[in-house]
N, C-alpha and C. Protein backbone atom coordinates (compact mmCIF):
# COMPACT_ATOMS: atom_id res chain seq x y z
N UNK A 1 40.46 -23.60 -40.55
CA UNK A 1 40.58 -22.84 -39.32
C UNK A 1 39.92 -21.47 -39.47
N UNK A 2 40.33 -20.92 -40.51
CA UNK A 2 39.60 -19.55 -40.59
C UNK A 2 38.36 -19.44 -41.24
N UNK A 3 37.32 -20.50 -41.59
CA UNK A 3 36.09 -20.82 -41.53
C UNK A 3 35.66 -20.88 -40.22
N UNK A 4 36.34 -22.05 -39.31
CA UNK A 4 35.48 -22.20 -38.03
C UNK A 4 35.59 -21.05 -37.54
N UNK A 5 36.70 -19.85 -37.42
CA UNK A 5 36.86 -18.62 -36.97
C UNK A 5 35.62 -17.49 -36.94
N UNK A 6 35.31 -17.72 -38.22
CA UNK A 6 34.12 -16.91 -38.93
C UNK A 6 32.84 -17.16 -38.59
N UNK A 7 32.58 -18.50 -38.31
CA UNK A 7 31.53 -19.14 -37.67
C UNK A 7 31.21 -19.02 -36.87
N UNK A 8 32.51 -18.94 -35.45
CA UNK A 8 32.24 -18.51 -34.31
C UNK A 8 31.89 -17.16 -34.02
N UNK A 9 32.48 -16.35 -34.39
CA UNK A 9 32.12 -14.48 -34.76
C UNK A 9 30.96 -14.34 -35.19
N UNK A 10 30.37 -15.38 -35.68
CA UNK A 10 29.28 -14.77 -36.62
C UNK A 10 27.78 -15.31 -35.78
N UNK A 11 28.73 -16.53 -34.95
CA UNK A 11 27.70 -17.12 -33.67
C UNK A 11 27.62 -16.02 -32.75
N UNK A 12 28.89 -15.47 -32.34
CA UNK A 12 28.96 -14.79 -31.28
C UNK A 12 27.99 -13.25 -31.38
N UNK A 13 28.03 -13.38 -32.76
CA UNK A 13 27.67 -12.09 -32.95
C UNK A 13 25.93 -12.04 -32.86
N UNK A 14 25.21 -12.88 -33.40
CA UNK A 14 23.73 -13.03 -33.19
C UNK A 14 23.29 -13.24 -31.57
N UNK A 15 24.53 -13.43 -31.20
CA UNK A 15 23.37 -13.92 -29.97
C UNK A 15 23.70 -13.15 -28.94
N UNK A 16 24.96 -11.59 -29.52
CA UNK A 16 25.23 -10.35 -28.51
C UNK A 16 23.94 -9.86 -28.54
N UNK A 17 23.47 -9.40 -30.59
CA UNK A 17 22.25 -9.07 -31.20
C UNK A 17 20.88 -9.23 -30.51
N UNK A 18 20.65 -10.79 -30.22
CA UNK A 18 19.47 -11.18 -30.00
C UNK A 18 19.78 -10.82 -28.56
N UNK A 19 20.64 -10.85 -27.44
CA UNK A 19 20.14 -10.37 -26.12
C UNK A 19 20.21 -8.83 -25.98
N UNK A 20 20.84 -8.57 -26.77
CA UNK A 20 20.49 -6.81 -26.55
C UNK A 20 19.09 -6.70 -26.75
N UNK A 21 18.40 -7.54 -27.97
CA UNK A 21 17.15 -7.13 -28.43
C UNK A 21 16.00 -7.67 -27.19
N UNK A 22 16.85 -8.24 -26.39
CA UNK A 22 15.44 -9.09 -25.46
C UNK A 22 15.74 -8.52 -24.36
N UNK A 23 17.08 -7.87 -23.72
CA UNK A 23 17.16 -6.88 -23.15
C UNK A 23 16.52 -5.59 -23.44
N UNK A 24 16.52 -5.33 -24.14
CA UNK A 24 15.41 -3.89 -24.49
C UNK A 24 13.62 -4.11 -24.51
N UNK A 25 13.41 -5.43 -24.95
CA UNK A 25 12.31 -5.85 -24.65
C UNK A 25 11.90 -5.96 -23.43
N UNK A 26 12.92 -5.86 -22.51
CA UNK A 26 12.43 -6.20 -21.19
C UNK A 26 12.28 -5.14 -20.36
N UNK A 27 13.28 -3.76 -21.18
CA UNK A 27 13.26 -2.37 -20.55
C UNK A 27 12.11 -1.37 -20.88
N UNK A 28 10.75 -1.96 -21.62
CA UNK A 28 9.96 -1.18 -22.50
C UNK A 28 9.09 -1.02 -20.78
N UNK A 29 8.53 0.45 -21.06
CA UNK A 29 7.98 1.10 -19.99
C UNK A 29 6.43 -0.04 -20.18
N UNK A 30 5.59 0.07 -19.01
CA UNK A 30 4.36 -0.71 -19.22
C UNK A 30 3.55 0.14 -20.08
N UNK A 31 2.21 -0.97 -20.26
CA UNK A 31 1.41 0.13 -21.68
C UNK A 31 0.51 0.87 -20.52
N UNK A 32 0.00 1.55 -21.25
CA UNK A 32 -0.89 2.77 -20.85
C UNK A 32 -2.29 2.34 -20.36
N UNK A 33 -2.87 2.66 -19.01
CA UNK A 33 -3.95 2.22 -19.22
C UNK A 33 -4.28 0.32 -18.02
N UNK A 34 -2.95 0.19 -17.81
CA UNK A 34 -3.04 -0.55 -16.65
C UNK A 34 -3.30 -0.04 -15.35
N UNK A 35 -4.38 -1.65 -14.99
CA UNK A 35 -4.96 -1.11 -13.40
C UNK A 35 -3.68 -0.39 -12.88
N UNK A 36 -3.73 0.27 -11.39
CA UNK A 36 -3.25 0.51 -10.56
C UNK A 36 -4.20 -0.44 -9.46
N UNK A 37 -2.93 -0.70 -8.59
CA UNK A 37 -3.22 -1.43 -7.20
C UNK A 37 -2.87 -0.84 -6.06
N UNK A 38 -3.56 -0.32 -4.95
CA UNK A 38 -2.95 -0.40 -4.10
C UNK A 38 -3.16 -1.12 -3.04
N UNK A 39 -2.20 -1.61 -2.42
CA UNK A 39 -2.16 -2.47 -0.92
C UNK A 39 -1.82 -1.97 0.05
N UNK A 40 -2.48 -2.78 1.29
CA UNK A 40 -2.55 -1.97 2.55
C UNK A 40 -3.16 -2.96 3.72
N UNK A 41 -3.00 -2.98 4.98
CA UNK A 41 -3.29 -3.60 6.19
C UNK A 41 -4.13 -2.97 6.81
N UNK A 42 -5.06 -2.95 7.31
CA UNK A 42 -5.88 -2.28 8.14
C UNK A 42 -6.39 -3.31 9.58
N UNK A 43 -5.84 -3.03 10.67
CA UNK A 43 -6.76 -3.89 11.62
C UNK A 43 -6.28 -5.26 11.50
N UNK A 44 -5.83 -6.01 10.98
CA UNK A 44 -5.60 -7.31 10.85
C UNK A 44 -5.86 -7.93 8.95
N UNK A 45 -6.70 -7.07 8.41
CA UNK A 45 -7.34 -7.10 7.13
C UNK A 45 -6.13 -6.79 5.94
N UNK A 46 -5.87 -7.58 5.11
CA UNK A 46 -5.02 -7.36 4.05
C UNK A 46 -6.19 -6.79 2.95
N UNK A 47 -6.09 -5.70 2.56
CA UNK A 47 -6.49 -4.95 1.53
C UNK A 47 -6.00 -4.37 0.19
N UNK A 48 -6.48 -4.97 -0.72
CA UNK A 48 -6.20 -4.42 -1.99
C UNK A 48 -7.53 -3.65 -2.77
N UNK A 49 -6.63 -2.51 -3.67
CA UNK A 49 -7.57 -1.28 -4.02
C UNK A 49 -7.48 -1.29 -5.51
N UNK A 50 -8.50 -2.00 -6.80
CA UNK A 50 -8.51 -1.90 -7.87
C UNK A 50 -9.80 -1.07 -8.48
N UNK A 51 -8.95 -0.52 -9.78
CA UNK A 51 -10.51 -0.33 -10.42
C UNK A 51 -10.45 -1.56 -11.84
N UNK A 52 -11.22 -1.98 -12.29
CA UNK A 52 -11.80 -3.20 -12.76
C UNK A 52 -12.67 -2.66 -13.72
N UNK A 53 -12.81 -3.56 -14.94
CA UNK A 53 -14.00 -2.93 -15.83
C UNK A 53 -15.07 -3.73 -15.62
N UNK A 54 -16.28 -3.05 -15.92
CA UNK A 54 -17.66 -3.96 -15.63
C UNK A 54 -17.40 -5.13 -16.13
N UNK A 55 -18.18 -5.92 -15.86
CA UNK A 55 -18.44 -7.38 -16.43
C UNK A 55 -20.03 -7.26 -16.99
N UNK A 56 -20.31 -8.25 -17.67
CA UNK A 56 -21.69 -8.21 -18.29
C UNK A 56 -22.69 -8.20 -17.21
N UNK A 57 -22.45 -9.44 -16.60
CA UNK A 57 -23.70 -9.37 -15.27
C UNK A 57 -23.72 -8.79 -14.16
N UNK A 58 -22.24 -7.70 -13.90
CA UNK A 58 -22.28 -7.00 -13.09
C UNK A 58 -23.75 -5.59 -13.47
N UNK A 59 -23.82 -5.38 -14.51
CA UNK A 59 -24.89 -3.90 -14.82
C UNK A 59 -26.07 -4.43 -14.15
N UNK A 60 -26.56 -5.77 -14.34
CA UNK A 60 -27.65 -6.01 -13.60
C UNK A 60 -27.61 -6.31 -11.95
N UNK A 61 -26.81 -6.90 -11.72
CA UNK A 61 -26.60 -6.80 -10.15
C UNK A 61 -26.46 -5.15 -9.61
N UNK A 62 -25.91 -4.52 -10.69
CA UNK A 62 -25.43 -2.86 -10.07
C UNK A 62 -26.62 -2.07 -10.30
N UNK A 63 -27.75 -2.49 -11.22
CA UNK A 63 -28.86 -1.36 -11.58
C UNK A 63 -29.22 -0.81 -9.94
N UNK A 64 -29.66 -1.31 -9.38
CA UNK A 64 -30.48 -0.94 -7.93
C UNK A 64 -29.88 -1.05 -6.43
N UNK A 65 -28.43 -0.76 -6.97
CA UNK A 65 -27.52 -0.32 -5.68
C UNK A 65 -26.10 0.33 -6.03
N UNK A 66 -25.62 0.40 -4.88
CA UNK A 66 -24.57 1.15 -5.40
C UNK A 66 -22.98 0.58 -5.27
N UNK A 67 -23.28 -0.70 -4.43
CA UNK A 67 -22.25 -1.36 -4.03
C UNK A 67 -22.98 -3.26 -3.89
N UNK A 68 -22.00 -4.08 -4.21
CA UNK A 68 -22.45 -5.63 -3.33
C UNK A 68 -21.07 -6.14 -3.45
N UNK A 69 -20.87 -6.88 -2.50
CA UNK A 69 -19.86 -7.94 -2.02
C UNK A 69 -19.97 -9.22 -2.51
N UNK A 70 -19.32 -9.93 -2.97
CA UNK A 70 -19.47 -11.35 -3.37
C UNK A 70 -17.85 -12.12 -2.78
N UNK A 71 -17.68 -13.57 -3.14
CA UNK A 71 -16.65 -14.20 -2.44
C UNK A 71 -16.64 -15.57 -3.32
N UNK A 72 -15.27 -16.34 -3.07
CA UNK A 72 -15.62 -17.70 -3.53
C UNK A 72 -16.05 -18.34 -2.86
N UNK A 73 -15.82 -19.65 -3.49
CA UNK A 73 -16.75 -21.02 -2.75
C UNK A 73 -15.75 -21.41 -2.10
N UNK A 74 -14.53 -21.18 -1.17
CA UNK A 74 -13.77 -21.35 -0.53
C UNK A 74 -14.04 -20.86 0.80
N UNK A 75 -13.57 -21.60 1.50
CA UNK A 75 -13.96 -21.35 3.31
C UNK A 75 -12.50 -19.92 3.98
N UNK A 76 -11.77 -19.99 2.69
CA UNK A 76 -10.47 -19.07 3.19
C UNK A 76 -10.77 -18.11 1.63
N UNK A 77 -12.23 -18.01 1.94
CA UNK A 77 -12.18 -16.99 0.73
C UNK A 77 -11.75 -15.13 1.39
N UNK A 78 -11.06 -14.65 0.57
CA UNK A 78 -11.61 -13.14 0.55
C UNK A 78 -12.73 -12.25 0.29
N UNK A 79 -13.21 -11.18 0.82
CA UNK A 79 -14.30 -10.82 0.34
C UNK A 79 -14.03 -9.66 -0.86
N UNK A 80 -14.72 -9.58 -1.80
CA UNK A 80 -14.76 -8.75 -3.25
C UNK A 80 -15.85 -7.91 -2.85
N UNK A 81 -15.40 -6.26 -2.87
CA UNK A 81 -16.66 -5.52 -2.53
C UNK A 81 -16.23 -4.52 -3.64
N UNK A 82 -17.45 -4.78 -4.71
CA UNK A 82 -17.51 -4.01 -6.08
C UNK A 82 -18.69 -2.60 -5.67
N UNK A 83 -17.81 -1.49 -6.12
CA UNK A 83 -18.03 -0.10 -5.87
C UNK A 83 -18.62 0.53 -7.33
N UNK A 84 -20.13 0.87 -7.51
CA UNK A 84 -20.29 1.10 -9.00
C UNK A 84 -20.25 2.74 -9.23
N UNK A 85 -19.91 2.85 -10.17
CA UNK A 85 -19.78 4.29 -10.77
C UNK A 85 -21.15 5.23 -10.44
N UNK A 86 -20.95 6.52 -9.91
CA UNK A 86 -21.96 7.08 -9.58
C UNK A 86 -22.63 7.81 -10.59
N UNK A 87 -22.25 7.66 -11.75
CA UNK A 87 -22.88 8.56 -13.03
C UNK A 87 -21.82 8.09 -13.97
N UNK A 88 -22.05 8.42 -15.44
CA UNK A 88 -21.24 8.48 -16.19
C UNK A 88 -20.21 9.42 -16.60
N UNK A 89 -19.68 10.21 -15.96
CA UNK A 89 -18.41 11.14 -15.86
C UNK A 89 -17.80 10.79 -14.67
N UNK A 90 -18.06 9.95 -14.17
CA UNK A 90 -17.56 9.79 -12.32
C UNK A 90 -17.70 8.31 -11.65
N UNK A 91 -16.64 7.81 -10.95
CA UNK A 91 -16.38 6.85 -10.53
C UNK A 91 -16.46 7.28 -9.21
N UNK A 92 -16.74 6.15 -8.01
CA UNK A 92 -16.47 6.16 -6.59
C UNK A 92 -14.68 5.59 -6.21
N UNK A 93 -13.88 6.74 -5.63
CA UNK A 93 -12.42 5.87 -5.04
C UNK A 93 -12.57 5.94 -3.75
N UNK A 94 -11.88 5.25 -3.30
CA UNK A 94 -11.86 4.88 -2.02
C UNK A 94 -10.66 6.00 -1.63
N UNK A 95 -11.60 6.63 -0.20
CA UNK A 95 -10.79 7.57 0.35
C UNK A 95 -9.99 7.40 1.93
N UNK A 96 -10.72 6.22 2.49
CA UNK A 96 -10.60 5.62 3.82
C UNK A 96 -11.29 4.23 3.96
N UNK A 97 -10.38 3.47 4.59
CA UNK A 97 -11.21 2.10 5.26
C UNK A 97 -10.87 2.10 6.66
N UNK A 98 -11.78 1.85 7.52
CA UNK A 98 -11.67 1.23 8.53
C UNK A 98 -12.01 0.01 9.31
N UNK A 99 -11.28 -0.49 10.55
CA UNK A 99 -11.80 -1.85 11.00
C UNK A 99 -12.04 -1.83 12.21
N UNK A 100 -12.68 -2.22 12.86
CA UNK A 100 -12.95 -2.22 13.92
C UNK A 100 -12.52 -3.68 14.92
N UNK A 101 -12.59 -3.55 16.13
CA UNK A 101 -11.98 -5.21 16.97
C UNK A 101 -12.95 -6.22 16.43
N UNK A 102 -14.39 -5.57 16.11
CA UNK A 102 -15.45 -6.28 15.46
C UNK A 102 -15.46 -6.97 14.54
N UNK A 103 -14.15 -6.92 13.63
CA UNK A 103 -14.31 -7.28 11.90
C UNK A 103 -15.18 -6.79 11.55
N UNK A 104 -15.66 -5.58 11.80
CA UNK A 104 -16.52 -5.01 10.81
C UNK A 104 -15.95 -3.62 9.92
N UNK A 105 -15.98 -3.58 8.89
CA UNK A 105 -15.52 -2.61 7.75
C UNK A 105 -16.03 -1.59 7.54
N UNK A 106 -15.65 -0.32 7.20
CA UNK A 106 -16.17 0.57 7.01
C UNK A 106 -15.34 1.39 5.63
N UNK A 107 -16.06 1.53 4.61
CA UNK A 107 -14.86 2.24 2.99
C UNK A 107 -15.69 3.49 3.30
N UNK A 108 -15.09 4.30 2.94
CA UNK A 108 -15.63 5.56 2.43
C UNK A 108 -15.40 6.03 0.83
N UNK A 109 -16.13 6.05 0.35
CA UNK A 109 -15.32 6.97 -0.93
C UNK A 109 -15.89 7.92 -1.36
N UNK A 110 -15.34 8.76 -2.41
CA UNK A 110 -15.57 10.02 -2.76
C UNK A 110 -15.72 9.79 -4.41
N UNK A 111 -16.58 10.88 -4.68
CA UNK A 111 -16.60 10.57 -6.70
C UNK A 111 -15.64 11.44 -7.24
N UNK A 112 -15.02 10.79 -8.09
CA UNK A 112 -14.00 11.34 -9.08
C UNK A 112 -14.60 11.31 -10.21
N UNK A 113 -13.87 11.80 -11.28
CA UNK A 113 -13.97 11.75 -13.00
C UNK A 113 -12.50 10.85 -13.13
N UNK A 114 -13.81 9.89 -14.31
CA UNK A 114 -12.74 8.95 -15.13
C UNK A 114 -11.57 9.34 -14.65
N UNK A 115 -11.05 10.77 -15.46
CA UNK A 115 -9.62 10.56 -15.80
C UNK A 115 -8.56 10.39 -14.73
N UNK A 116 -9.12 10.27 -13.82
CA UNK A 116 -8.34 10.25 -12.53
C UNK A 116 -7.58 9.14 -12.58
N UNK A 117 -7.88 8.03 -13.27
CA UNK A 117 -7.00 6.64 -13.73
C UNK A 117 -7.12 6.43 -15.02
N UNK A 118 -7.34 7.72 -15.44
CA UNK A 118 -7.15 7.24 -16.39
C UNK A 118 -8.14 6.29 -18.40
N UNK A 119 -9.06 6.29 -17.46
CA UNK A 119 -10.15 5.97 -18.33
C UNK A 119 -11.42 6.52 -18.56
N UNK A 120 -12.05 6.30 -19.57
CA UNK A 120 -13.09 6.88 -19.91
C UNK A 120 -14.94 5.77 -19.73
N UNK A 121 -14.38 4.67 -19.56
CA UNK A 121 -15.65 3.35 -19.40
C UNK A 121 -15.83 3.61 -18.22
N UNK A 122 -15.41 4.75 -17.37
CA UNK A 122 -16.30 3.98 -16.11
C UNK A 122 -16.47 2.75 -15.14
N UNK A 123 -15.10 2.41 -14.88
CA UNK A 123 -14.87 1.31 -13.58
C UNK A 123 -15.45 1.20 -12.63
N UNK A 124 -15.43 0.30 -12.32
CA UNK A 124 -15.64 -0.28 -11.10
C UNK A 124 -14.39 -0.60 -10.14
N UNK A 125 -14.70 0.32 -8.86
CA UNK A 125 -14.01 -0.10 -7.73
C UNK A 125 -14.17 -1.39 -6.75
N UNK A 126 -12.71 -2.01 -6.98
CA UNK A 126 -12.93 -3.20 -6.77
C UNK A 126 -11.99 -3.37 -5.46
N UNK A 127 -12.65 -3.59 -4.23
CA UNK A 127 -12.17 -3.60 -3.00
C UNK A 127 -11.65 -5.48 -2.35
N UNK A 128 -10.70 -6.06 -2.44
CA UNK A 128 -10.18 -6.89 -1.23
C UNK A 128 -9.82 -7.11 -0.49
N UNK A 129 -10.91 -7.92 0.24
CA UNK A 129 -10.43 -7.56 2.07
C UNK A 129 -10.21 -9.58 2.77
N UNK A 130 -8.68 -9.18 2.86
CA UNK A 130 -8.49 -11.11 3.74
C UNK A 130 -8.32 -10.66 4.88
N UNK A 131 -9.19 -11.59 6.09
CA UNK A 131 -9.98 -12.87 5.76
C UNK A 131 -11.57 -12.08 5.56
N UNK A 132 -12.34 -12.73 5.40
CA UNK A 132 -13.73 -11.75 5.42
C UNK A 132 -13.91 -11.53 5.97
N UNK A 133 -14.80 -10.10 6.07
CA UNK A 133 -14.91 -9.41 7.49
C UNK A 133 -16.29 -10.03 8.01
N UNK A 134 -17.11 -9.49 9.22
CA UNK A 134 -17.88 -9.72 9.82
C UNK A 134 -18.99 -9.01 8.93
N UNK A 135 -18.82 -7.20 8.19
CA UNK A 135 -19.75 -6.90 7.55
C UNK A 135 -18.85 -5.71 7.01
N UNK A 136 -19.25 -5.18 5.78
CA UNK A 136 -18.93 -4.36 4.84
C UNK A 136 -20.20 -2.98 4.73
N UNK A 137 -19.75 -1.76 5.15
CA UNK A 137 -20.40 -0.62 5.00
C UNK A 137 -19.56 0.52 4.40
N UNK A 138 -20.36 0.88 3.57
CA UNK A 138 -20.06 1.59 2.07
C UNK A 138 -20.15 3.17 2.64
N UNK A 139 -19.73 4.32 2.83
CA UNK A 139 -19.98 5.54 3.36
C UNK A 139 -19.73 6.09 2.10
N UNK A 140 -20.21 7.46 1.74
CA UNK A 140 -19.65 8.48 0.82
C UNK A 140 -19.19 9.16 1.84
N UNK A 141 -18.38 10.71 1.82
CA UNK A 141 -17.48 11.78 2.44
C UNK A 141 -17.94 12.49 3.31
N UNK A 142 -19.55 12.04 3.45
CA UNK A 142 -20.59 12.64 4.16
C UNK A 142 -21.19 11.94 5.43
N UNK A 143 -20.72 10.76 5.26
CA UNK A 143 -20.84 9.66 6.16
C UNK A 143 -22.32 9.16 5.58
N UNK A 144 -22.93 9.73 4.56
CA UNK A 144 -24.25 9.26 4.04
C UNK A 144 -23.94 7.19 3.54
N UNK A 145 -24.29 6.14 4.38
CA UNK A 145 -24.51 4.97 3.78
C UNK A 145 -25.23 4.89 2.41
N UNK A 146 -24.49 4.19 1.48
CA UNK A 146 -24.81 3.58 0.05
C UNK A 146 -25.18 2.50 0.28
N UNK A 147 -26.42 2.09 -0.62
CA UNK A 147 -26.77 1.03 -0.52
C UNK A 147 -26.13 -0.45 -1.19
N UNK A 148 -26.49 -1.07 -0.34
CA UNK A 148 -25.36 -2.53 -0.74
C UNK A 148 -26.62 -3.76 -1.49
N UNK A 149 -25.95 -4.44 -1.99
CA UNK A 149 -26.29 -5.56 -2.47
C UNK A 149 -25.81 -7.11 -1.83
């Protein structure tokens, strides 16, 4: 009897142990250095606001513009409108979108430095807009159009 006693205490006791320990695992703050998202409705348009790190074949699609849109091979695709860094100390964020009855889009953004999220590579602003719009126009703060891809 006072074996199985000991057994049970000693059960009971690992597995207070092990959920405290997976409870605290679960209370650890996130790491450093994760996207931020933000979401938002505009007009009928569900919008999400990432920055994203280049991809390999994005540098060549990005050499000779400053923005392009791409989508899947899905008929209920969203549209992806990748925003490229305007220099290397400075990223483009998005400061305003608008929509019009047209489905047509309008981002504005403004240049920041990296550290504004946080990083030093130089992201890419990565814009989603459901369902696709009719057309995507890129403004800087000046209302000056960027060229698209």
């Amino acid at each position: 009897m006072k074996r199985t006693k000991e057994i049970v205490t000693a059960t009971v006791l690992a597995m207070v142990i092990g959920m405290a320990a997976c409870n605290g695992a679960n209370t650890q703050p996130a790491p450093a250095g994760e996207a931020k998202v933000e979401t938002m409705t505009v007009n009928s348009f569900d919008i999400e606001i990432s920055s994203v790190p280049y991809a390999k074949y994005q540098t060549e699609i990005l050499k000779d513009c400053d923005y392009y849109i791409d989508g899947l091979d899905e008929s209920d695709s969203p549209a992806f409108v990748f925003i490229a860094p305007a220099g290397k100390s400075v990223y483009r964020e998005v400061a305003d979108i608008q929509a019009d009855d047209s489905q047509n889009v309008t981002i504005t953004v403004r240049e920041s430095t990296a550290t504004v999220i946080g990083s030093d590579t130089n992201p890419i602003t990565q814009v989603k807009i459901y369902p696709f719009p009719a057309s995507v126009t890129v403004v800087d703060e000046n209302g000056n159009t960027l060229s698209g891809n």
